[in-house]
PDB file of N, CA and C in Angstrom:
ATOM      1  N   UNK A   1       0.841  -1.170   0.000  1.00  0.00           N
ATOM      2  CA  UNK A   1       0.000   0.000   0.000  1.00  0.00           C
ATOM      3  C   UNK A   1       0.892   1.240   0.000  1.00  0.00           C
ATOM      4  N   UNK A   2       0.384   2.357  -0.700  1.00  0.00           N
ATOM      5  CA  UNK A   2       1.269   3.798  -0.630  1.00  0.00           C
ATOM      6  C   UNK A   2       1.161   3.879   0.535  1.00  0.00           C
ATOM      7  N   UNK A   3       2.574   4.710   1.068  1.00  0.00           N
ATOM      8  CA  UNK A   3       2.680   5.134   2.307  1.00  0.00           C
ATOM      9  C   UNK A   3       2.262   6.240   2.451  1.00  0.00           C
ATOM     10  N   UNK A   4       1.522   7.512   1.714  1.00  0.00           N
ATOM     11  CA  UNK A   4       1.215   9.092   1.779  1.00  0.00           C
ATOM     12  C   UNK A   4      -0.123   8.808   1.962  1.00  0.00           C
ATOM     13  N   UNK A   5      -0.802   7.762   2.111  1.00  0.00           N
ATOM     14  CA  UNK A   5      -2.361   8.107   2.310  1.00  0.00           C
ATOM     15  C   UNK A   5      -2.470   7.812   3.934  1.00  0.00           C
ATOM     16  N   UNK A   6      -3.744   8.801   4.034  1.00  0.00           N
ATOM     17  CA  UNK A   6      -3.645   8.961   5.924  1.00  0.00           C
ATOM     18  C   UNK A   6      -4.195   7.402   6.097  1.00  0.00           C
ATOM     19  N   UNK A   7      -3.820   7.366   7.385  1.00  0.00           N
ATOM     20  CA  UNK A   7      -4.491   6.226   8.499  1.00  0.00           C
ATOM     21  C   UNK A   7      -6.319   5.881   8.027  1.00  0.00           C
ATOM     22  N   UNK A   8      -6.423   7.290   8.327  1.00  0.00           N
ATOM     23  CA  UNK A   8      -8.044   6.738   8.121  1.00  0.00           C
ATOM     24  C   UNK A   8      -8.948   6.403   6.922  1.00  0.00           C
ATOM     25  N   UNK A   9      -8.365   6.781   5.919  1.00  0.00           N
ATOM     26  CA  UNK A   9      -8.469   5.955   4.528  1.00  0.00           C
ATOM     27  C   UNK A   9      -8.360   5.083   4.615  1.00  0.00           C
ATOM     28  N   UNK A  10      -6.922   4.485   5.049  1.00  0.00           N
ATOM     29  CA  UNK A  10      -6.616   2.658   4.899  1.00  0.00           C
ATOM     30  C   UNK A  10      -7.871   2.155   5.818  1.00  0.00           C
ATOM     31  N   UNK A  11      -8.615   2.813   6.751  1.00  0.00           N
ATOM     32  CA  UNK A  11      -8.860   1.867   7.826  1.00  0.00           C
ATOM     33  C   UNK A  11     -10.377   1.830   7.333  1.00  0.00           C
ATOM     34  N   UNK A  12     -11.043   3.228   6.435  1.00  0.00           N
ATOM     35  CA  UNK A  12     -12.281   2.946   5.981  1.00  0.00           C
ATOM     36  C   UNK A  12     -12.214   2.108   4.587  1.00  0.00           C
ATOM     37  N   UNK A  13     -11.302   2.178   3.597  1.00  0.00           N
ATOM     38  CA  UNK A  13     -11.120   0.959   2.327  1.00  0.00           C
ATOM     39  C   UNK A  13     -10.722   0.049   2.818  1.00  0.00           C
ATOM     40  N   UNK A  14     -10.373  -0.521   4.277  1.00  0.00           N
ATOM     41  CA  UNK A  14     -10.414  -2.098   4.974  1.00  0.00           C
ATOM     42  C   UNK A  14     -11.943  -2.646   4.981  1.00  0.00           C
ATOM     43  N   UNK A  15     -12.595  -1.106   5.683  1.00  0.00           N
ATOM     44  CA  UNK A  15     -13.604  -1.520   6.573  1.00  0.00           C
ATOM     45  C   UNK A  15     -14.719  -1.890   5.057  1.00  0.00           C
ATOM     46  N   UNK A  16     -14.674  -1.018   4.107  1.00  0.00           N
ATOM     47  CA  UNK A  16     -15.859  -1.744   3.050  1.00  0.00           C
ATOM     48  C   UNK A  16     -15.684  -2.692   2.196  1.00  0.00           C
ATOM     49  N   UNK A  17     -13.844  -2.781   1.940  1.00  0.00           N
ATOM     50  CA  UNK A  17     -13.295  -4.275   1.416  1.00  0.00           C
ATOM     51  C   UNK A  17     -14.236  -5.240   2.160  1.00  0.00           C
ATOM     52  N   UNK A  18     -13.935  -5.364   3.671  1.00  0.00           N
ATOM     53  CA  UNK A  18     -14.734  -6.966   3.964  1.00  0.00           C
ATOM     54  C   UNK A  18     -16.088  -6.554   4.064  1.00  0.00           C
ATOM     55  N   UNK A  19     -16.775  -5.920   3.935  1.00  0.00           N
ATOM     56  CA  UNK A  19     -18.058  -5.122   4.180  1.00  0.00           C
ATOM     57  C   UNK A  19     -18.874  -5.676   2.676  1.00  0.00           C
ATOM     58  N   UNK A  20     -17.928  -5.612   1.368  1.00  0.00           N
ATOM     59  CA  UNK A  20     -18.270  -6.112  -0.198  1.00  0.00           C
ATOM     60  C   UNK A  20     -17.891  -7.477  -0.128  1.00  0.00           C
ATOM     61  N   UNK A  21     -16.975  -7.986   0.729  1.00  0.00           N
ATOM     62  CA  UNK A  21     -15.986  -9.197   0.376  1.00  0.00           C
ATOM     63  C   UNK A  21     -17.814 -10.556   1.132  1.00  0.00           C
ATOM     64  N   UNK A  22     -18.112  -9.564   2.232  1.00  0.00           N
ATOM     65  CA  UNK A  22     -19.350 -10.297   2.946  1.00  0.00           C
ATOM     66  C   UNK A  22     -20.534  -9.982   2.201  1.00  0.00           C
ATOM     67  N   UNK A  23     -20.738  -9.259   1.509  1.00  0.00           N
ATOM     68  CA  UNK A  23     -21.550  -9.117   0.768  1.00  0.00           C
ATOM     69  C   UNK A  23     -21.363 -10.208  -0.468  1.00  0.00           C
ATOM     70  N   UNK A  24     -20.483 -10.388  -0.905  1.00  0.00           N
ATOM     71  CA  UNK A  24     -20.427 -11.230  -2.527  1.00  0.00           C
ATOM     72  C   UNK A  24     -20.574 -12.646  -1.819  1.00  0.00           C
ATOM     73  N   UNK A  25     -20.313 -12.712  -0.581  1.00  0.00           N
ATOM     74  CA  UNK A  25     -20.266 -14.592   0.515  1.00  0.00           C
ATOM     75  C   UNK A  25     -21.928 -14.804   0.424  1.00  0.00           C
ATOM     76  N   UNK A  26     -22.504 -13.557   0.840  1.00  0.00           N
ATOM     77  CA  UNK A  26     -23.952 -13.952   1.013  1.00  0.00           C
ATOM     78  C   UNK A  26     -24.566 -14.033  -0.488  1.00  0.00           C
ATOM     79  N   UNK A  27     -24.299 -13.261  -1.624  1.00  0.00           N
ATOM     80  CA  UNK A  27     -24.705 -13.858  -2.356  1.00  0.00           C
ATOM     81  C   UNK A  27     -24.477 -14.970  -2.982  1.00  0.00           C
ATOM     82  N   UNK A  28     -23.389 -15.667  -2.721  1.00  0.00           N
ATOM     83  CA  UNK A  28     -22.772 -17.058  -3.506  1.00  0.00           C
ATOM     84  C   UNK A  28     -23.536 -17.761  -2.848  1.00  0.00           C
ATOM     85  N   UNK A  29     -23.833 -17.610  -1.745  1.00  0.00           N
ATOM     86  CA  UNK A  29     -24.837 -18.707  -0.740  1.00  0.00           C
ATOM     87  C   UNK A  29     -26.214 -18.721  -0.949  1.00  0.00           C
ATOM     88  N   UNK A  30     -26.508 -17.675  -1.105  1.00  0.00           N
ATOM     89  CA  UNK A  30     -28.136 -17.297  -1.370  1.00  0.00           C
ATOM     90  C   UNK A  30     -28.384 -17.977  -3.093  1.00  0.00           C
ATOM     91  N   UNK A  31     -27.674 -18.097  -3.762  1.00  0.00           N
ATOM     92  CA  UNK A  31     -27.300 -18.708  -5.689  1.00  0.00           C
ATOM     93  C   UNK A  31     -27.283 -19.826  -5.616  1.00  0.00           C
ATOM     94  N   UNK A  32     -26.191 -20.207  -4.645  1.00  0.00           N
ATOM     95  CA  UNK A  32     -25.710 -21.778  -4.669  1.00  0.00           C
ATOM     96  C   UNK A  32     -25.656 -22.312  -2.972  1.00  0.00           C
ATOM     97  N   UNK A  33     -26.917 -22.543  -2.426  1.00  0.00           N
ATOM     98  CA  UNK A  33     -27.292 -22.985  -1.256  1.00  0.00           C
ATOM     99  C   UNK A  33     -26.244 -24.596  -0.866  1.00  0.00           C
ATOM    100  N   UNK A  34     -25.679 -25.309  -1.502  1.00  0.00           N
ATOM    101  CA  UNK A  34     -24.542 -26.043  -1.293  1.00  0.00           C
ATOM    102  C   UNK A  34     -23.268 -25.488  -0.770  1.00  0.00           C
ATOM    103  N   UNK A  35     -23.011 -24.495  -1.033  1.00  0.00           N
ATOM    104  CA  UNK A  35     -21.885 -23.905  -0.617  1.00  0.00           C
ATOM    105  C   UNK A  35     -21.518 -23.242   0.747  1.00  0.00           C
ATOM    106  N   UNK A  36     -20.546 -23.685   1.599  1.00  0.00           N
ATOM    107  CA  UNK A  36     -20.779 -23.371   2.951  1.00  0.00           C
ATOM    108  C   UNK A  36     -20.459 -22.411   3.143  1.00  0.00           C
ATOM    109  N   UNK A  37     -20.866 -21.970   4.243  1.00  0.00           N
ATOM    110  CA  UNK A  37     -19.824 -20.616   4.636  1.00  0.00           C
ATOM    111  C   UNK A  37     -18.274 -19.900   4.414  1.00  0.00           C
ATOM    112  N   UNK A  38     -17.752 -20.893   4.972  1.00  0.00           N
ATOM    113  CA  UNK A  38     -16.210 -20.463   4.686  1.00  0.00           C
ATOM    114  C   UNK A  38     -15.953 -20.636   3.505  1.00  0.00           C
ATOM    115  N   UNK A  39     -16.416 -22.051   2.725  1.00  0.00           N
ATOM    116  CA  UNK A  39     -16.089 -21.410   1.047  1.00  0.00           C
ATOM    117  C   UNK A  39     -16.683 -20.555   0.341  1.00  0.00           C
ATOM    118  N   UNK A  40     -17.970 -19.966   0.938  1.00  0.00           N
ATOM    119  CA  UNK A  40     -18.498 -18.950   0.154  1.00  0.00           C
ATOM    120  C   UNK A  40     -17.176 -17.632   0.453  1.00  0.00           C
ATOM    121  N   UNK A  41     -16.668 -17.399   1.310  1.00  0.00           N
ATOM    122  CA  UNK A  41     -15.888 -16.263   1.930  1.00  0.00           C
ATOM    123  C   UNK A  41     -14.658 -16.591   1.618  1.00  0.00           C
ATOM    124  N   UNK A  42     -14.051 -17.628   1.253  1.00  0.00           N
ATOM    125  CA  UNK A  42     -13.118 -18.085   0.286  1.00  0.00           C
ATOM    126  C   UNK A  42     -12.853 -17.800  -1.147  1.00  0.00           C
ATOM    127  N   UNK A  43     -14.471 -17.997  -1.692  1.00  0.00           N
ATOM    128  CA  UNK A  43     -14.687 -17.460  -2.634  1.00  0.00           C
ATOM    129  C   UNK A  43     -14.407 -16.488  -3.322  1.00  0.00           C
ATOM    130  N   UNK A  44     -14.999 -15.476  -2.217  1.00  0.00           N
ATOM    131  CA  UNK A  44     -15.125 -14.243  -2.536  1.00  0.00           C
ATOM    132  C   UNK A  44     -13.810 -13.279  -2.406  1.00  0.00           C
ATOM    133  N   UNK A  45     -12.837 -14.146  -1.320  1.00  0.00           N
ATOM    134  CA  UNK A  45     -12.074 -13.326  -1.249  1.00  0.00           C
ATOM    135  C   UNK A  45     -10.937 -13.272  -2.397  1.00  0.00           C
ATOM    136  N   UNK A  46     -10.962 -14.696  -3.347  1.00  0.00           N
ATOM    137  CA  UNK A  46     -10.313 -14.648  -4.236  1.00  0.00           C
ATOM    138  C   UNK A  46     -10.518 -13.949  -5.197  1.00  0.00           C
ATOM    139  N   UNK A  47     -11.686 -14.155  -5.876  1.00  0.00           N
ATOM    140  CA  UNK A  47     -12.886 -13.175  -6.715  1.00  0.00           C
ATOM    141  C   UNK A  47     -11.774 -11.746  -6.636  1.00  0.00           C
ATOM    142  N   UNK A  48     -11.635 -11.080  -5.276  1.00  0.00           N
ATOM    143  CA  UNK A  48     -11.163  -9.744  -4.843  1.00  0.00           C
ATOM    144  C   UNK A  48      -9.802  -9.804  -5.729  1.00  0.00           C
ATOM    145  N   UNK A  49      -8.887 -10.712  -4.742  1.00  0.00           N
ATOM    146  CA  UNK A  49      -7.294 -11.348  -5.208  1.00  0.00           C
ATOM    147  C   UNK A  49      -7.152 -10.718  -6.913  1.00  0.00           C
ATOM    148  N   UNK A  50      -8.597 -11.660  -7.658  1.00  0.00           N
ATOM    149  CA  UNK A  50      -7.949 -11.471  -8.978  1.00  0.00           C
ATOM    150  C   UNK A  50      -8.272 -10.410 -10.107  1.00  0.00           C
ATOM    151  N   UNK A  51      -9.109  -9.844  -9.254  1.00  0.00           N
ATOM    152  CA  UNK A  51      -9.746  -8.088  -9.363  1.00  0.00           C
ATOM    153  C   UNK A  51      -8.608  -7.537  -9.337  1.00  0.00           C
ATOM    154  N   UNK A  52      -8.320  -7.599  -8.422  1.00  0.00           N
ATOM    155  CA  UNK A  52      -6.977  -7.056  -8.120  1.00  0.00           C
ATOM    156  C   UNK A  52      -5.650  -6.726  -8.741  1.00  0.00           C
ATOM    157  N   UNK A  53      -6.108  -8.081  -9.378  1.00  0.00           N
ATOM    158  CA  UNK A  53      -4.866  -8.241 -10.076  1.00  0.00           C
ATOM    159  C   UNK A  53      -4.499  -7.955 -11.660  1.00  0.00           C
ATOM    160  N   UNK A  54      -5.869  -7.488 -11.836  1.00  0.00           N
ATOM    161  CA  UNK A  54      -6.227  -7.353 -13.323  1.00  0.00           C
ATOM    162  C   UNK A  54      -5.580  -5.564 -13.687  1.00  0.00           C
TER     163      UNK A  54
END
């Protein structure tokens, strides 16, 4: 992460990262009712990973 952005930026783009990251878990679950919890949030967090990475 840049080091020139304040504290409280990083700590509110943490706070809605897992805020979307729990949001995309509940919908993989609510789509595909087989899918448990932690892999729905597994899921999603990769989903992020390769967002990311694009």
């Amino acid at each position: 992460m840049e080091r020139d952005i304040r504290i409280e930026f990083a700590r509110d783009f943490k706070t809605r990262a897992a805020e979307n990251s729990n949001r995309l878990a509940a919908l993989i679950r609510e789509t595909v009712p087989a899918v448990s919890d932690a892999a729905s949030h597994q899921f999603a967090g990769a989903a992020f990973v390769v967002t990311a990475g694009l």
